[in-house]
C-alpha atoms as a PDB file:
ATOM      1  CA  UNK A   1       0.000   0.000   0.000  1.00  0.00           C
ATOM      2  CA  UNK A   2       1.222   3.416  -0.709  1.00  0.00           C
ATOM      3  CA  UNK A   3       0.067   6.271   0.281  1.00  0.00           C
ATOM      4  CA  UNK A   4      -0.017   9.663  -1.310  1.00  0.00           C
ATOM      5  CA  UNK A   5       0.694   7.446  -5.187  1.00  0.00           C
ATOM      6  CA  UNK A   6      -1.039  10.221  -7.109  1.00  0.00           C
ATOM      7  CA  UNK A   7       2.123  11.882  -8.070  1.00  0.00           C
ATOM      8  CA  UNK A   8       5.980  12.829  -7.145  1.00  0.00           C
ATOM      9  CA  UNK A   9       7.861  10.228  -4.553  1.00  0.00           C
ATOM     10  CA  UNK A  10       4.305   8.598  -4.038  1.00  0.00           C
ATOM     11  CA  UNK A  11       3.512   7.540  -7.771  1.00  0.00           C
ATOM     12  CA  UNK A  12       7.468   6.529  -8.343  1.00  0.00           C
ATOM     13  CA  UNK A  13       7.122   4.215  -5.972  1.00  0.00           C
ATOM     14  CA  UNK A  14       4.085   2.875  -6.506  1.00  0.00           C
ATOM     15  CA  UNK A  15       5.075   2.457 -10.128  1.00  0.00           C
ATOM     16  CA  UNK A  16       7.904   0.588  -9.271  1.00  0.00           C
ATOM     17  CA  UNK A  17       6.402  -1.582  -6.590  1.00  0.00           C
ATOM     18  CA  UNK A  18       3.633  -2.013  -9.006  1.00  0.00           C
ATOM     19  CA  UNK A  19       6.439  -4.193 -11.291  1.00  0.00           C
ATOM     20  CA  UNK A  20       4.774  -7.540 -12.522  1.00  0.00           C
ATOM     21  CA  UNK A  21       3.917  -9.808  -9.436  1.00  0.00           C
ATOM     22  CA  UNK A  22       3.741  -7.229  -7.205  1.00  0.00           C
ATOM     23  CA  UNK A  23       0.032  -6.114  -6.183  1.00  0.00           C
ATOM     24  CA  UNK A  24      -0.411  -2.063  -5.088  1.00  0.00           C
ATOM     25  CA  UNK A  25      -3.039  -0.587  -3.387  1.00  0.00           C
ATOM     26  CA  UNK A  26      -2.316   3.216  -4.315  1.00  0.00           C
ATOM     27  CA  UNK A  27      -4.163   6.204  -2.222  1.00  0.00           C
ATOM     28  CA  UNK A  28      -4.321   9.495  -2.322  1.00  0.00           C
ATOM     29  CA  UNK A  29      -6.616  12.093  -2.673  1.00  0.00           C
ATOM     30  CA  UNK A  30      -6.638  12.984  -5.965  1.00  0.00           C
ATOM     31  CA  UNK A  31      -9.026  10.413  -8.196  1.00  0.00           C
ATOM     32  CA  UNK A  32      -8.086  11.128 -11.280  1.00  0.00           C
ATOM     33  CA  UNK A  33      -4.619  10.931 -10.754  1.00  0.00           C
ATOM     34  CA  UNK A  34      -4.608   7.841  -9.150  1.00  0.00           C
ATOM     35  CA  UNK A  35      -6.250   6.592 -11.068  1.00  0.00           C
ATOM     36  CA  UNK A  36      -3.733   7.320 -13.898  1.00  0.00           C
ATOM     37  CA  UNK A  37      -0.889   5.692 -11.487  1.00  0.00           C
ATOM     38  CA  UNK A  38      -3.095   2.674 -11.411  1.00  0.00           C
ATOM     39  CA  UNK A  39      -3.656   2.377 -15.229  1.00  0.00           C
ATOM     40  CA  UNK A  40      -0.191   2.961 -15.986  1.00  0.00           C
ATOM     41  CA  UNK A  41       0.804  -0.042 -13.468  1.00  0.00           C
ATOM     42  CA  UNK A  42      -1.643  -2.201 -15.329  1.00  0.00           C
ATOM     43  CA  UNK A  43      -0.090  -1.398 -18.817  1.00  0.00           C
ATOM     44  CA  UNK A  44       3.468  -1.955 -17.363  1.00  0.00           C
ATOM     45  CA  UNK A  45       2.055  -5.755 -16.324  1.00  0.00           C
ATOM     46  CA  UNK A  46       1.653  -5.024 -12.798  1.00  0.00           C
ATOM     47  CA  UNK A  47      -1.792  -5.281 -10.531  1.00  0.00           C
ATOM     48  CA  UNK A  48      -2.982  -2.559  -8.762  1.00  0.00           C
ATOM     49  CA  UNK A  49      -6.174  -0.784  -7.191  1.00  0.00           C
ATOM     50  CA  UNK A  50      -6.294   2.860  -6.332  1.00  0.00           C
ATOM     51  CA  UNK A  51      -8.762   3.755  -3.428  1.00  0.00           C
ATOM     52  CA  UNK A  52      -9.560   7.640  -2.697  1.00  0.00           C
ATOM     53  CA  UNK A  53      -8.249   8.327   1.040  1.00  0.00           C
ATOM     54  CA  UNK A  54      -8.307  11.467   3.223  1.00  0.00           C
ATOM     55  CA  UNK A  55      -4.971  10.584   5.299  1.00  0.00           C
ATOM     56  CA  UNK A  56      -6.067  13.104   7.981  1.00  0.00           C
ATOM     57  CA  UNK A  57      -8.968  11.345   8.619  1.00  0.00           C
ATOM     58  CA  UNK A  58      -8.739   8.349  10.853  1.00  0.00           C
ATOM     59  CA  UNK A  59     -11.864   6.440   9.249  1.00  0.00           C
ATOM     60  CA  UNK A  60     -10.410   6.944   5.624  1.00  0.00           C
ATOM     61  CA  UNK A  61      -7.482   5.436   6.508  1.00  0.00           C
ATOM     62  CA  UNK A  62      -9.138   2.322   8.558  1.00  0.00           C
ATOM     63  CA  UNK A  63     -11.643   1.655   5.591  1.00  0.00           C
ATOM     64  CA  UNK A  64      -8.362   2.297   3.183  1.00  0.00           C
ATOM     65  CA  UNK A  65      -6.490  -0.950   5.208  1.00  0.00           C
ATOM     66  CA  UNK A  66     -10.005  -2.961   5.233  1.00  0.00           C
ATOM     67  CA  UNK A  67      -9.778  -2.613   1.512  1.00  0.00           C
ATOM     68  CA  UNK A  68      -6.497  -3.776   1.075  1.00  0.00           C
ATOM     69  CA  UNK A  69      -6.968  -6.249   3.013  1.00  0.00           C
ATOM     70  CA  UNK A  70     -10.094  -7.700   1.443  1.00  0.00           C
ATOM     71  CA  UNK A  71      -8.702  -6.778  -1.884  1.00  0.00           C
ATOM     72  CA  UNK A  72      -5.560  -8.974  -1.325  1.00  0.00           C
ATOM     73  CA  UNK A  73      -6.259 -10.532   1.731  1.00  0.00           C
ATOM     74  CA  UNK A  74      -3.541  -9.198   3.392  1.00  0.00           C
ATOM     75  CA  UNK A  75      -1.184  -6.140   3.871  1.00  0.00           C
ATOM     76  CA  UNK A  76       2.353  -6.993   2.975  1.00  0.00           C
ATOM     77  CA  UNK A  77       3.617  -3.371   3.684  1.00  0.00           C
ATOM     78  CA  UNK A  78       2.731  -0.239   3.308  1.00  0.00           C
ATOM     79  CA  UNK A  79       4.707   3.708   2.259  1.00  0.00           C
ATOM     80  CA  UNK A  80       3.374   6.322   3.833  1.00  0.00           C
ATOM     81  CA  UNK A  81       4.273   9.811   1.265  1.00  0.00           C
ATOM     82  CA  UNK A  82       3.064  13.184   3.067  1.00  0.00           C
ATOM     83  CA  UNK A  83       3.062  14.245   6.986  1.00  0.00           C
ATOM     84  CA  UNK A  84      -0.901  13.837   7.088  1.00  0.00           C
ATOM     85  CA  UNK A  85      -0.879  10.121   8.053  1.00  0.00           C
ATOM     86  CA  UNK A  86       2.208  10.630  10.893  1.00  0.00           C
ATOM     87  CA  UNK A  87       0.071  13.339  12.146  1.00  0.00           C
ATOM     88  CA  UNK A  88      -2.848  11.189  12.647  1.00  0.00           C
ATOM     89  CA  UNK A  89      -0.698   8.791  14.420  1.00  0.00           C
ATOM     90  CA  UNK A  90       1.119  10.973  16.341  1.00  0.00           C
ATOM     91  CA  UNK A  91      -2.259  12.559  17.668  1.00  0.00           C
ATOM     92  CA  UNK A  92      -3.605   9.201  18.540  1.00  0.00           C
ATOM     93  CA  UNK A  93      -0.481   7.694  20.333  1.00  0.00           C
ATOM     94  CA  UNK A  94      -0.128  11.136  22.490  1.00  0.00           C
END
């Protein structure tokens, strides 16, 4: 899973985790441009799903890792691009 895959650091990885057997769950909060990260990964031979997410928002990001994790069955690992999501943590941890 990466987080913030709509563009910059966010889509390279995702582009390059998203080589062929690998399978990417890309967020962000852009739709349209995830969706383009997505699409590309697919035309490269990789698998991936892109699923809109809010990182500030606690309940985004839960029903972003219930996705994955129906949509794969797991979560293998996940990148975490931006400050939003460490934020979030930080505020629930202190």
């Amino acid at each position: 899973m990466v987080t913030g895959a709509s563009r910059g650091i966010g889509r390279s990885i995702a582009t390059i985790f998203g080589e062929p057997g690998v399978k990417v769950v890309c967020a962000a909060r852009s739709q349209e441009q995830g969706q383009t990260v997505v699409d590309e990964i697919w035309a490269n031979g990789g698998e991936a799903v892109f699923i809109r997410t809010d990182c500030s928002s606690a309940e985004e990001v839960k029903a972003l890792v219930d996705a994955a994790v129906s949509q794969y069955g797991g979560l293998d690992g996940m990148v975490s691009i931006g400050q939003e999501l460490l934020k979030l943590f930080q505020n629930q941890l202190f």
